[in-house]
Protein backbone atom coordinates (compact mmCIF):
# COMPACT_ATOMS: atom_id res chain seq x y z
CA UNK A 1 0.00 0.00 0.00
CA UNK A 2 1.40 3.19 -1.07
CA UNK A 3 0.64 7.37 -0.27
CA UNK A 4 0.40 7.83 -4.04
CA UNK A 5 -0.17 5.39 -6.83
CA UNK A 6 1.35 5.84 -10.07
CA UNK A 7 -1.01 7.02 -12.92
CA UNK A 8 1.20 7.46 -15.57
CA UNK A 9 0.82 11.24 -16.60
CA UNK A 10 3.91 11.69 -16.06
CA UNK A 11 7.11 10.56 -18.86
CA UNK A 12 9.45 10.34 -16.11
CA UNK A 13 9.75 9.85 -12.55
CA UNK A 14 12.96 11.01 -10.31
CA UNK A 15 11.86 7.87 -7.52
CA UNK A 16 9.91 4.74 -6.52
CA UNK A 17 9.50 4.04 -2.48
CA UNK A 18 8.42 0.31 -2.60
CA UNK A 19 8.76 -2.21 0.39
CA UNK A 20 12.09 -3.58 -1.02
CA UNK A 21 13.64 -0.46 -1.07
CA UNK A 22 14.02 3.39 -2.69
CA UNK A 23 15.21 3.95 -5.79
CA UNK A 24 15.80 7.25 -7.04
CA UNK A 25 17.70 8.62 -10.50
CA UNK A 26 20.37 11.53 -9.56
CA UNK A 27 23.23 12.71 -10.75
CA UNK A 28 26.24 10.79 -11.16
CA UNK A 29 29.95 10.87 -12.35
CA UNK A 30 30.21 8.21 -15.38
CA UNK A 31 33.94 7.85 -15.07
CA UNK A 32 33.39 6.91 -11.23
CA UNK A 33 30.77 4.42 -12.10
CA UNK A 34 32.86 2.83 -14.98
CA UNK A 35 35.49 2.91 -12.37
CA UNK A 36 33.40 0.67 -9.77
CA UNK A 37 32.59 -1.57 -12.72
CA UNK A 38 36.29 -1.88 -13.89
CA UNK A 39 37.27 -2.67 -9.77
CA UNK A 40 34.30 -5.61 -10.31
CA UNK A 41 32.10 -5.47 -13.17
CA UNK A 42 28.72 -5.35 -11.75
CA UNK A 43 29.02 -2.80 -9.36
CA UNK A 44 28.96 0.21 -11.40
CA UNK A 45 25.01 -1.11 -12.69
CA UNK A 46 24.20 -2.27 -8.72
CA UNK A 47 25.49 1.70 -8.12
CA UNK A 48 22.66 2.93 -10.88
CA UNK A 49 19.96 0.33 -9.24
CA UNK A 50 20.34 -1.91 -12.89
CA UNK A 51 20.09 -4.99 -10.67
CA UNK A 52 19.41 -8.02 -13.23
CA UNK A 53 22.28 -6.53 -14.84
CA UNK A 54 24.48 -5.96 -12.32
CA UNK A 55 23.73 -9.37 -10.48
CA UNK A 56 24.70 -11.00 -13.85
CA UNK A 57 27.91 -9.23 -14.34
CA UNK A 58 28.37 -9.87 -10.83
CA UNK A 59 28.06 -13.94 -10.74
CA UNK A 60 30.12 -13.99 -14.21
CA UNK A 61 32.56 -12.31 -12.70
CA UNK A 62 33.25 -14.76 -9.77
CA UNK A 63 33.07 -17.99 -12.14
CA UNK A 64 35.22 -16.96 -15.10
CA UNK A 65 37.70 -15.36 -12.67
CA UNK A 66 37.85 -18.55 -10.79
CA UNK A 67 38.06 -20.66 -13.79
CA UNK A 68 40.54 -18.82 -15.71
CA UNK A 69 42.74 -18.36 -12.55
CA UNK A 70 42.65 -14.32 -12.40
CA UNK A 71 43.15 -13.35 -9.24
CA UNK A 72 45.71 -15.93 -8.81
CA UNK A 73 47.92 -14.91 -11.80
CA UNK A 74 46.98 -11.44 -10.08
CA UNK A 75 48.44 -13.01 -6.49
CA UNK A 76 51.72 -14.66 -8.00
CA UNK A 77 52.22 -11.01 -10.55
CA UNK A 78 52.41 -9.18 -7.00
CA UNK A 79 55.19 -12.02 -5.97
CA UNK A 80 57.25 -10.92 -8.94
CA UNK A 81 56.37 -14.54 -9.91
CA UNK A 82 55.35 -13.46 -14.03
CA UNK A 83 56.12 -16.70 -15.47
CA UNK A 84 54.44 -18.50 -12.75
CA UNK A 85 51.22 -15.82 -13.32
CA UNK A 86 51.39 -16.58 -16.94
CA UNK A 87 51.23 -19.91 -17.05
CA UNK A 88 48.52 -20.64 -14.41
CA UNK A 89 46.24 -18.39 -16.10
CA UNK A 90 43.91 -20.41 -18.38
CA UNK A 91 43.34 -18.87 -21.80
CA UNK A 92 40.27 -20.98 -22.14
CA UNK A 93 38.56 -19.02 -20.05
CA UNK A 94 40.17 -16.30 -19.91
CA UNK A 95 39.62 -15.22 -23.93
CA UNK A 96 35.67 -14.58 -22.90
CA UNK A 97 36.33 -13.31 -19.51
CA UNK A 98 38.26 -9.91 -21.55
CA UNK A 99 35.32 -9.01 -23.72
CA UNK A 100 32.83 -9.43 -20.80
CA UNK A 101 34.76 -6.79 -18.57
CA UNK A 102 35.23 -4.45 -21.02
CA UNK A 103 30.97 -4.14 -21.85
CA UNK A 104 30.90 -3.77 -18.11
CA UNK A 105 32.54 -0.90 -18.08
CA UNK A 106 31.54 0.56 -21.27
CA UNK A 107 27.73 -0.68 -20.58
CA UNK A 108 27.79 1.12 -16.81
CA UNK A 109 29.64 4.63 -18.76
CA UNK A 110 26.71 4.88 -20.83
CA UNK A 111 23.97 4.22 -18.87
CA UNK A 112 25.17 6.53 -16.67
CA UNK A 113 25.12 9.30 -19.54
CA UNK A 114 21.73 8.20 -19.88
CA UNK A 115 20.56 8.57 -16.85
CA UNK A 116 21.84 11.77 -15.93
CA UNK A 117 19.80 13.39 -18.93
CA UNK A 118 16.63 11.28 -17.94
CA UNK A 119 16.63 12.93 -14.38
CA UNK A 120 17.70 16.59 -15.62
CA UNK A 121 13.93 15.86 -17.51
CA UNK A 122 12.41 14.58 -14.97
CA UNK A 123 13.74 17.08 -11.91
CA UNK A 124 12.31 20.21 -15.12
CA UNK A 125 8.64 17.86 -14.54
CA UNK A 126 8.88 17.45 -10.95
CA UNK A 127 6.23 14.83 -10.88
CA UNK A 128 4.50 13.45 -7.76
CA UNK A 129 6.23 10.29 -6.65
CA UNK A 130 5.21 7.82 -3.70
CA UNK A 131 6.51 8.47 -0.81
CA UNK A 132 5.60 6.02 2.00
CA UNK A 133 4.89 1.88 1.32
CA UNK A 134 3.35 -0.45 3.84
CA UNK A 135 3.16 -3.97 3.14
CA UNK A 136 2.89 -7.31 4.80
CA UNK A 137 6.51 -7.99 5.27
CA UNK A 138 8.12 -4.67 5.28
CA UNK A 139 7.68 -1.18 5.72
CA UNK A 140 9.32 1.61 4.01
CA UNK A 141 9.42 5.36 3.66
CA UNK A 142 11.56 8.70 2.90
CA UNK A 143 13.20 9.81 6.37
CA UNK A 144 16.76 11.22 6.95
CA UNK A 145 19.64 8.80 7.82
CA UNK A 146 22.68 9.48 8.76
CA UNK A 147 25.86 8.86 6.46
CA UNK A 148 28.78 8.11 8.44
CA UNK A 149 26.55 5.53 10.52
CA UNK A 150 25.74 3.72 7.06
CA UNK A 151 29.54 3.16 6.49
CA UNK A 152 30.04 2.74 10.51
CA UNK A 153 27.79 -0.86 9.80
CA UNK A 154 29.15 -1.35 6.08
CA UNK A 155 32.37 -1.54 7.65
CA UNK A 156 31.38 -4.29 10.58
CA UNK A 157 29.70 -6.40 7.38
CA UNK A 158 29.12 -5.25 3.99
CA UNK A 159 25.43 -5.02 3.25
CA UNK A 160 24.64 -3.88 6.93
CA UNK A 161 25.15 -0.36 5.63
CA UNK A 162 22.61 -1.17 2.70
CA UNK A 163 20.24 -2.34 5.71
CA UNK A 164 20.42 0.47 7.26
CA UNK A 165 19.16 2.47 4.72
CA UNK A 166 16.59 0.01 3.57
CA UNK A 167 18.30 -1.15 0.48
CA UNK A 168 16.84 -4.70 0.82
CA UNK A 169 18.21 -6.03 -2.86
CA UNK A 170 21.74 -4.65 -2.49
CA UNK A 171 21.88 -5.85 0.93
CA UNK A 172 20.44 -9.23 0.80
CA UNK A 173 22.96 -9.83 -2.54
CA UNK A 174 26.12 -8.57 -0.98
CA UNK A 175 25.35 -10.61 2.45
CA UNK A 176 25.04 -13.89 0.25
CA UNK A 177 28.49 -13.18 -1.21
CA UNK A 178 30.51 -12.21 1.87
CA UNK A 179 29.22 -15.62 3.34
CA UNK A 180 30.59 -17.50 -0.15
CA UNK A 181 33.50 -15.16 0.17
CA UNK A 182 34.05 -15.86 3.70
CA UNK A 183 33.33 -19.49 3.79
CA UNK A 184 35.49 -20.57 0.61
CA UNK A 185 38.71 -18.14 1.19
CA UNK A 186 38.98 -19.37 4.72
CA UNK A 187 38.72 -16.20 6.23
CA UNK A 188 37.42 -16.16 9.62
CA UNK A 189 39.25 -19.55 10.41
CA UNK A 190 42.55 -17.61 9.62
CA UNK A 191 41.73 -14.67 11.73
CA UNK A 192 40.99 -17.44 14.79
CA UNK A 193 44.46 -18.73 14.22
CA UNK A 194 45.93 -15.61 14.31
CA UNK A 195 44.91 -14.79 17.23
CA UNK A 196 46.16 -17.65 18.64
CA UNK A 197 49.64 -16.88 17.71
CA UNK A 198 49.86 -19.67 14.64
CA UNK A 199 50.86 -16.91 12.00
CA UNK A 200 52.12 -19.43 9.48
CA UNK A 201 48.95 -21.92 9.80
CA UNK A 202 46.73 -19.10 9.18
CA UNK A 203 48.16 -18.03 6.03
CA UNK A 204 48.55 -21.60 4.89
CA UNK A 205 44.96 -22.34 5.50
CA UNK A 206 43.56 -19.22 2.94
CA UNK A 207 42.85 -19.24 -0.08
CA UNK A 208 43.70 -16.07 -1.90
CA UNK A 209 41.72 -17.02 -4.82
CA UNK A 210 38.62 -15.76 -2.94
CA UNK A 211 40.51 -13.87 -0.69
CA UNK A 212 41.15 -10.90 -2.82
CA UNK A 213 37.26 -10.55 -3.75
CA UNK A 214 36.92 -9.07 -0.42
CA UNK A 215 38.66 -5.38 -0.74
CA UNK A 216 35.98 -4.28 -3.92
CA UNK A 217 33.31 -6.00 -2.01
CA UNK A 218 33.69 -4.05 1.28
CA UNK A 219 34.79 -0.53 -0.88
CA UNK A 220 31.24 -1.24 -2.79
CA UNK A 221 29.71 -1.65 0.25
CA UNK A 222 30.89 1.06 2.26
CA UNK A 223 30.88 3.67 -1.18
CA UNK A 224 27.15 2.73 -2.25
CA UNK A 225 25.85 2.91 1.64
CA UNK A 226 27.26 6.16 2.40
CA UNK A 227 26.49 7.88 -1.58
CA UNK A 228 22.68 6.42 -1.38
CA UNK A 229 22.47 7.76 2.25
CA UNK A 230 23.32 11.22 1.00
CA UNK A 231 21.17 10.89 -2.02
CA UNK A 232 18.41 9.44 -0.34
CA UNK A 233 18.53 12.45 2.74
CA UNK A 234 18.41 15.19 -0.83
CA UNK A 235 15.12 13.14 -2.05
CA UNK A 236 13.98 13.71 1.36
CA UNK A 237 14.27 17.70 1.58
CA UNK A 238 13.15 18.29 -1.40
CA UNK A 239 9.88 16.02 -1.17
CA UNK A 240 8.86 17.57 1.90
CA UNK A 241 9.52 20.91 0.52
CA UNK A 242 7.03 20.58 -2.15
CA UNK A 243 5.10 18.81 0.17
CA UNK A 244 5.24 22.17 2.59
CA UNK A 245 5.07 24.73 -0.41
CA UNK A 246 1.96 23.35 -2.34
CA UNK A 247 -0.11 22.27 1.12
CA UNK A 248 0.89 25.26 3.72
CA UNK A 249 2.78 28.26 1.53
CA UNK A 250 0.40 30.96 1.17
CA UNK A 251 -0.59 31.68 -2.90
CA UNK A 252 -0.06 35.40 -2.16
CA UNK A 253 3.93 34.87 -1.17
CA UNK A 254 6.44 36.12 -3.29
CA UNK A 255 9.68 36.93 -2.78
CA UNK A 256 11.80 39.96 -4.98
CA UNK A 257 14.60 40.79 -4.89
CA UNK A 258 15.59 39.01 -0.92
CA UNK A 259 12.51 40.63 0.10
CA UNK A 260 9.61 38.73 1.34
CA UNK A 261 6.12 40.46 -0.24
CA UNK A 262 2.78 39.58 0.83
């Protein structure tokens, strides 16, 4: 159950509050998004909401790195081990995995483009959007949140920070993968031997293929939390603005030249 239900006069809509989450089109930097999407294709589209996509780009990434041995090559290259790197890596795999990343990046650039002209249109129509959504599982609604606390909890966990802000997609998909992540790389079982003192059984127990999927996961994490936190406290103000001005500004108020006229 929403405050408002969509009756398509308008060509454009700057947001959607639903019970899985708000979305919202803003402006964005393209070469930041292609940047997230170069770090781990996927993320760039996850950062513009493009979830099929970005989920997608996402898995594809995992499998075809694993297969074709990428972040190993990447592991033994930061050894100063090349000839090892190059001959672990497996071109079988690795000959589609190039062409894949590279549409990431390109794909999340111009969608980006895209976007950015879609909301300059529709911030010029400034069309009525819902604001609150009840439903039987959830509840969700437009309210200010605070951005450092949304990194604070991205930081703890990645997807906490989505959470927080009621990001229920995001968060539910990132939480899946820093389980996988977590469970496979060996992670937590090497931080309990380190702090039992066994230094060289913890690193022999990880597994730094899924190891290093862990530094763009959290960045993601803690970048989209705190950016959709901002974004999200914007869409706020300036709904309740309107809100204020059309239900409780006088029609007789005018202001010229810094000077309030009645």
């Amino acid at each position: 159950m929403n405050n408002y239900t969509n009756n398509n006069t308008a060509r454009r809509y700057k947001a959607h509050v639903s019970i899985l989450g708000t979305t919202q089109i803003h402006l964005r930097n393209p070469y930041i998004i292609a940047w997230w999407s170069a770090a781990f294709p996927g993320f760039g589209h996850l950062l513009l909401s493009k979830y099929l996509r970005g989920f997608v780009l996402f898995i594809w990434e995992v499998i075809v790195n694993l297969k074709a041995n990428v972040n190993l090559a990447m592991v033994y290259s930061f050894q100063g081990e090349i000839q090892m790197a190059k001959d672990i890596l497996d071109t079988r795999w690795l000959l589609i995995y190039i062409p894949v990343y590279l549409f990431g990046i390109w794909d999340s650039y111009r969608t980006t483009v895209d976007m950015n002209k879609v909301y300059l249109l529709a911030e010029r129509e400034e069309h009525q959007f819902n604001s609150f959504s009840i439903g039987a599982l959830e509840i969700n609604y437009l309210d200010k949140r605070i951005p450092i606390m949304a990194v604070v909890w991205s930081l703890f966990v990645p997807g906490l920070g989505q959470l927080y802000i009621h990001r229920i997609i995001t968060a539910f998909f990132v939480i899946i993968w820093v389980v996988v992540f977590s469970y496979f790389s060996h992670g937590l079982e090497a931080i309990s031997l380190l702090f039992l003192g066994k230094v060289q059984e913890a690193t022999s127990v990880l597994k730094p293929e899924w190891l290093l999927f862990f530094p763009s996961l959290y960045g993601f994490s803690v970048f989209d939390s705190y950016i959709n936190t901002v974004e999200n406290n914007k869409l706020y103000e300036k709904e309740q603005r309107k809100y204020l001005k059309e239900n409780y500004q006088s029609i007789s108020f005018r202001i010229v030249k810094g000077q309030k006229v009645k």
